[in-house]
C-alpha atoms as a PDB file:
ATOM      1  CA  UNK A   1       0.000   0.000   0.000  1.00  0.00           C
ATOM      2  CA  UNK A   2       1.540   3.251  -0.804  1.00  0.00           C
ATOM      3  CA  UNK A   3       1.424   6.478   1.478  1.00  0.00           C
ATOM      4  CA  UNK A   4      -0.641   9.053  -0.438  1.00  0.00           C
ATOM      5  CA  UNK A   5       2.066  11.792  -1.180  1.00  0.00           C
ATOM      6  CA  UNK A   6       0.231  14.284   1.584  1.00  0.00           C
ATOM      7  CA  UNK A   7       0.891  11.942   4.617  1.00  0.00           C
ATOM      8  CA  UNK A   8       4.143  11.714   3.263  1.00  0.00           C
ATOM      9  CA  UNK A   9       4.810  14.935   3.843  1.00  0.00           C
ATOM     10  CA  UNK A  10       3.469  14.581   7.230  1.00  0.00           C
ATOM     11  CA  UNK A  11       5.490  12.217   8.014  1.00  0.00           C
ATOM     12  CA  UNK A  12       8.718  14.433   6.834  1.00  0.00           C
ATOM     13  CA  UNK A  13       7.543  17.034   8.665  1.00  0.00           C
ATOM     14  CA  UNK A  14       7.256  14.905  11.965  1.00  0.00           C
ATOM     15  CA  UNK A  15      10.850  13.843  11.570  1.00  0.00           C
ATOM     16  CA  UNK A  16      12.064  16.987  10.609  1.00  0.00           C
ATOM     17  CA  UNK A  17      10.821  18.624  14.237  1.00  0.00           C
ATOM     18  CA  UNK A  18      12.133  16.005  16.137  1.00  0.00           C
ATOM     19  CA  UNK A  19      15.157  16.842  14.744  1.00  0.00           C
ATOM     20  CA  UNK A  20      15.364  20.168  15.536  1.00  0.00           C
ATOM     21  CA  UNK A  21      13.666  20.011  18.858  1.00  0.00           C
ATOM     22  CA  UNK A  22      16.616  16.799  19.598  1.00  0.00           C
ATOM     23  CA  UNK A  23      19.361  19.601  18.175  1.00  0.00           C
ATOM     24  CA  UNK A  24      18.275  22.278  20.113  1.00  0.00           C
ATOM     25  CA  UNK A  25      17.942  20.243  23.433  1.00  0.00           C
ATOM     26  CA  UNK A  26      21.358  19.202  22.930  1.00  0.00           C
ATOM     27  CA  UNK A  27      22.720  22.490  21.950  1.00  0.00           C
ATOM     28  CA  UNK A  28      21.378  23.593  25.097  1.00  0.00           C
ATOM     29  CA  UNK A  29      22.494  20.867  27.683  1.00  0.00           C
ATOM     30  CA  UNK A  30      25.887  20.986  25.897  1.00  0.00           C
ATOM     31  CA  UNK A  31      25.871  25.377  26.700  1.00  0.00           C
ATOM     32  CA  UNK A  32      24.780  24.964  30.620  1.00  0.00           C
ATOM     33  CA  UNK A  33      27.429  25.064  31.922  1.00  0.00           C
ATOM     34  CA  UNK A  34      29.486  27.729  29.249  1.00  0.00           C
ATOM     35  CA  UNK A  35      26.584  30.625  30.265  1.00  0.00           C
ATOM     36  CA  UNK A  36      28.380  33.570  32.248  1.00  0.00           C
ATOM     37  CA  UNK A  37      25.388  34.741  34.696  1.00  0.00           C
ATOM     38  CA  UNK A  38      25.749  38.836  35.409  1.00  0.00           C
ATOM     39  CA  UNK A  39      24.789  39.595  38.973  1.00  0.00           C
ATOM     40  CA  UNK A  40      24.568  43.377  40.788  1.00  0.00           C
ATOM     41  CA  UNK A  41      25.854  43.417  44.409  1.00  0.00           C
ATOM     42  CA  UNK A  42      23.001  43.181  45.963  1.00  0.00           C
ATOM     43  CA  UNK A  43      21.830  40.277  43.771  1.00  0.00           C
ATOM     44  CA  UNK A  44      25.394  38.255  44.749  1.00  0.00           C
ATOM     45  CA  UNK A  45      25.424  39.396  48.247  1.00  0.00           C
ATOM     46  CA  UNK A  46      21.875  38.264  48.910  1.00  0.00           C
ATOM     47  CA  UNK A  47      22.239  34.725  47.119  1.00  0.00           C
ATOM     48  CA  UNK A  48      25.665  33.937  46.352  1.00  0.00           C
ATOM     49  CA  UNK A  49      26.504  31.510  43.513  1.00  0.00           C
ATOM     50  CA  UNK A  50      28.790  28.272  43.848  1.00  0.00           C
ATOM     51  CA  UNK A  51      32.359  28.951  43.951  1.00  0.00           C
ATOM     52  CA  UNK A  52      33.030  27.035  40.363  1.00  0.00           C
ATOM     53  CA  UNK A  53      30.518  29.303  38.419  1.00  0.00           C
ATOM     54  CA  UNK A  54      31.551  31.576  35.894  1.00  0.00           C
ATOM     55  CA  UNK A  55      29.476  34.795  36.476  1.00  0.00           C
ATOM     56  CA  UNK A  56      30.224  37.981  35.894  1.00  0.00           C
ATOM     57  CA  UNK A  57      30.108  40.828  38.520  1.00  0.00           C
ATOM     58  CA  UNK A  58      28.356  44.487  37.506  1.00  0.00           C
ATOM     59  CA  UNK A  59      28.529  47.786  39.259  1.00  0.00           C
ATOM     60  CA  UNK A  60      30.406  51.185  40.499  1.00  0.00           C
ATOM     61  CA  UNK A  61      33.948  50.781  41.718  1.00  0.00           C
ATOM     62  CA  UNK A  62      33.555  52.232  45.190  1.00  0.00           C
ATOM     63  CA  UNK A  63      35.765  55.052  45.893  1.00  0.00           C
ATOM     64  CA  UNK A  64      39.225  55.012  47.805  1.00  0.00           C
ATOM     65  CA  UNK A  65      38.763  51.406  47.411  1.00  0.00           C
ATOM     66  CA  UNK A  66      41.500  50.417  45.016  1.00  0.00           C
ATOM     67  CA  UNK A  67      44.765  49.212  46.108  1.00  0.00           C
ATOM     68  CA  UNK A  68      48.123  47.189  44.750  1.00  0.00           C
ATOM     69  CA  UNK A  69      48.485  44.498  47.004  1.00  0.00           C
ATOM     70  CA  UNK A  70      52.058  43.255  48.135  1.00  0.00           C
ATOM     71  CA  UNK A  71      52.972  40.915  45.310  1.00  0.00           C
ATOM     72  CA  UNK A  72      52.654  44.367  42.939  1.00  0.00           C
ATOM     73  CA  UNK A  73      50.652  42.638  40.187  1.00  0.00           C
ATOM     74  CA  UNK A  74      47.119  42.068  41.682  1.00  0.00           C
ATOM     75  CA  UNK A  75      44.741  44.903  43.078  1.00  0.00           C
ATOM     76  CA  UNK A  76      42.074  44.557  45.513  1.00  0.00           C
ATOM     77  CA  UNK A  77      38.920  47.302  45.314  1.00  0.00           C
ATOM     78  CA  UNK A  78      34.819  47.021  46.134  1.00  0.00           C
ATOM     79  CA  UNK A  79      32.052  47.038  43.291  1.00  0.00           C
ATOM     80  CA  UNK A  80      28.759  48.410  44.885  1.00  0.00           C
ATOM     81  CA  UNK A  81      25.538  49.391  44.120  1.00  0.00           C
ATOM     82  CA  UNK A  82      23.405  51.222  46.442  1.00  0.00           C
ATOM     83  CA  UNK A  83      22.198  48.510  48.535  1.00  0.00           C
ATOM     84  CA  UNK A  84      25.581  46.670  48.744  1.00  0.00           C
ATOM     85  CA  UNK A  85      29.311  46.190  48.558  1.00  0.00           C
ATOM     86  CA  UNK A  86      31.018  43.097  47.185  1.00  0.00           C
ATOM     87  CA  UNK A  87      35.356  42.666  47.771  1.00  0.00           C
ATOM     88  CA  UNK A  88      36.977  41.811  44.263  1.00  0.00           C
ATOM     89  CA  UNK A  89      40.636  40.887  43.900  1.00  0.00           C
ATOM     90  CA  UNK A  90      41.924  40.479  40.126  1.00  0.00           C
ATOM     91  CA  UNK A  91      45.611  39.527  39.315  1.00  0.00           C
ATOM     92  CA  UNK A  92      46.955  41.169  35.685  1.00  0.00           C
ATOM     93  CA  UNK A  93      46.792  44.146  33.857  1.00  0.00           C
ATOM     94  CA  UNK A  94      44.079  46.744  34.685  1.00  0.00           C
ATOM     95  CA  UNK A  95      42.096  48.786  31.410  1.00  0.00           C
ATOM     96  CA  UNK A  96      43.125  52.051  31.506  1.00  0.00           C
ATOM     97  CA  UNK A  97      39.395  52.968  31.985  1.00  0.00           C
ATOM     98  CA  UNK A  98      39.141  51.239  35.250  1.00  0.00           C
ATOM     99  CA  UNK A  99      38.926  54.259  37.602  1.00  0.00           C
ATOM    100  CA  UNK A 100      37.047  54.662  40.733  1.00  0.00           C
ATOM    101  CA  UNK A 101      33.571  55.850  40.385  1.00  0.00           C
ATOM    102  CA  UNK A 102      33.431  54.152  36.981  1.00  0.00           C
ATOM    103  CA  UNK A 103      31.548  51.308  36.103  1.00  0.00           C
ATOM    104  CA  UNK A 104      33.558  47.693  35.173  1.00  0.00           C
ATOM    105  CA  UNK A 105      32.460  44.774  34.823  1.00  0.00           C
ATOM    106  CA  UNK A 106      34.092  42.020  36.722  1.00  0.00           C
ATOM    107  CA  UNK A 107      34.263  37.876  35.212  1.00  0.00           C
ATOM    108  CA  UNK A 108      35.513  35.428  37.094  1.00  0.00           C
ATOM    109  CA  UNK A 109      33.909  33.372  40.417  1.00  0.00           C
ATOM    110  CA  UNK A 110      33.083  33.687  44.228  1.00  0.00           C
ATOM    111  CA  UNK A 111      35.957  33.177  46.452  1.00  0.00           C
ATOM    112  CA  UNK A 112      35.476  31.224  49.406  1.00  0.00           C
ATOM    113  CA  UNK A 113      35.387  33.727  51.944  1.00  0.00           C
ATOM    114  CA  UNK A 114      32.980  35.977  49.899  1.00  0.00           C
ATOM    115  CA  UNK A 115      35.317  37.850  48.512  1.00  0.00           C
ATOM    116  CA  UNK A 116      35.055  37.368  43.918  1.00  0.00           C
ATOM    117  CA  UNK A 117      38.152  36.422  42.211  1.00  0.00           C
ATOM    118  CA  UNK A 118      38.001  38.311  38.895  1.00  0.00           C
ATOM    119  CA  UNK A 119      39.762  36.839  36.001  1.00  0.00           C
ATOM    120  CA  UNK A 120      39.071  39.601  33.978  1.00  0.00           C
ATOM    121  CA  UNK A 121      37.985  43.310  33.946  1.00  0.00           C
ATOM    122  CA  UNK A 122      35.898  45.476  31.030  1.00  0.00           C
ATOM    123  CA  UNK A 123      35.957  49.103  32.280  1.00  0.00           C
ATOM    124  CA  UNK A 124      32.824  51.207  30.940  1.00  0.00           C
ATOM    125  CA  UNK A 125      33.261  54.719  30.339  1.00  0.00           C
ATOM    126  CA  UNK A 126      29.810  57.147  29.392  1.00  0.00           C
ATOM    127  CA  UNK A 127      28.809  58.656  26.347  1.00  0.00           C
ATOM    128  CA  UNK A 128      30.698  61.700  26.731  1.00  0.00           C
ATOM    129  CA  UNK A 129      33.875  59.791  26.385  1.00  0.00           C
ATOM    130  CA  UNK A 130      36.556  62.547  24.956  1.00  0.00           C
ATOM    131  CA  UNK A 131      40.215  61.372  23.974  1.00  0.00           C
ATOM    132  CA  UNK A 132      42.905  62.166  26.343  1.00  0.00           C
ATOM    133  CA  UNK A 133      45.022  64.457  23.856  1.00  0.00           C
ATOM    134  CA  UNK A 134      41.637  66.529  23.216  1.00  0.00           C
ATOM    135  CA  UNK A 135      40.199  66.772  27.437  1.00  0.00           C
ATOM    136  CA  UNK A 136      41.519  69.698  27.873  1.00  0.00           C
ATOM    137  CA  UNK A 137      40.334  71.810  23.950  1.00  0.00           C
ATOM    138  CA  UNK A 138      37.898  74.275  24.068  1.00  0.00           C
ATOM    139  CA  UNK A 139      35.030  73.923  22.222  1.00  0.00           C
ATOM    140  CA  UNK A 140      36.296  75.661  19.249  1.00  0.00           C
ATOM    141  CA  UNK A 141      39.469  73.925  19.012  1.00  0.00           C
ATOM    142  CA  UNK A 142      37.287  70.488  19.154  1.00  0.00           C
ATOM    143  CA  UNK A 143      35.363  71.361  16.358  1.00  0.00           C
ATOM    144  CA  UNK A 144      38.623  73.052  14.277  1.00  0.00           C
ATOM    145  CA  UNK A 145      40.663  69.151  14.981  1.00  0.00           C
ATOM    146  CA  UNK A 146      37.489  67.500  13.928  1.00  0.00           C
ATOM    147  CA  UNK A 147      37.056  69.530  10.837  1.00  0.00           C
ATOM    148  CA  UNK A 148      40.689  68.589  10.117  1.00  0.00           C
ATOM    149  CA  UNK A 149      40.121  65.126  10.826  1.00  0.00           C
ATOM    150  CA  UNK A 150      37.661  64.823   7.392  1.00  0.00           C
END
């Protein structure tokens, strides 16, 4: 008996979505554990994630709260929010960005006396962000080296 050509297509169908659905469940379970989760202060202070996971630290870089440490390559400052204040330590070179009173963003994982190990740093600057050979032009002389810069 032969399938009339419109169940076949049915049928294709069918297989085709279990397919995809099997790929993307797999895709998935294979990602779990690759996912970088971004927590606030508050948000890692209140429920702090295992030490293994990746996750990546957001806030203000409290100020007077960076300093070198005694082996001269790691640095030690607080990321806060409003509502709290979380330790970070990172080992390597700092972004030239990373100032306090900035924002950064901090990757890495919870230490295990609450203080977060950060493997790496991405300083954020604002919009306003002006070159350090032009901070200190007027506004006519901004708009004369941009002219020239066309």
């Amino acid at each position: 008996m032969a399938i009339k050509a419109k169940h076949q297509r049915l049928v294709l169908l069918g297989v085709a979505m279990v397919v995809l659905i099997g790929a993307a469940i797999l895709a998935i379970w294979a990602l779990r554990n690759q996912a970088s989760y971004f927590y606030v202060p508050r948000e890692i202070v209140a429920s702090p994630p295992e030490a293994s996971r990746a996750v990546r630290l957001g806030g203000m870089v409290e100020q007077g709260s960076i300093r070198t440490l005694p082996d001269g390559v790691s640095i030690a400052f607080v990321v806060e929010d409003k509502e709290a204040r979380v330790p970070v330590t990172f080992r390597g070179i700092v972004p030239s960005l990373f100032v306090e009173g900035s924002g950064v963003v901090a990757e890495g994982h919870m230490g295990s006396d609450g203080t977060f190990v950060a493997d790496n740093l991405l300083a954020k600057h604002d919009e306003n962000y002006v070159p350090r050979e032009m901070k200190d032009m007027t506004g006519e002389e901004l708009q004369q080296a941009m002219a020239e810069g066309k």
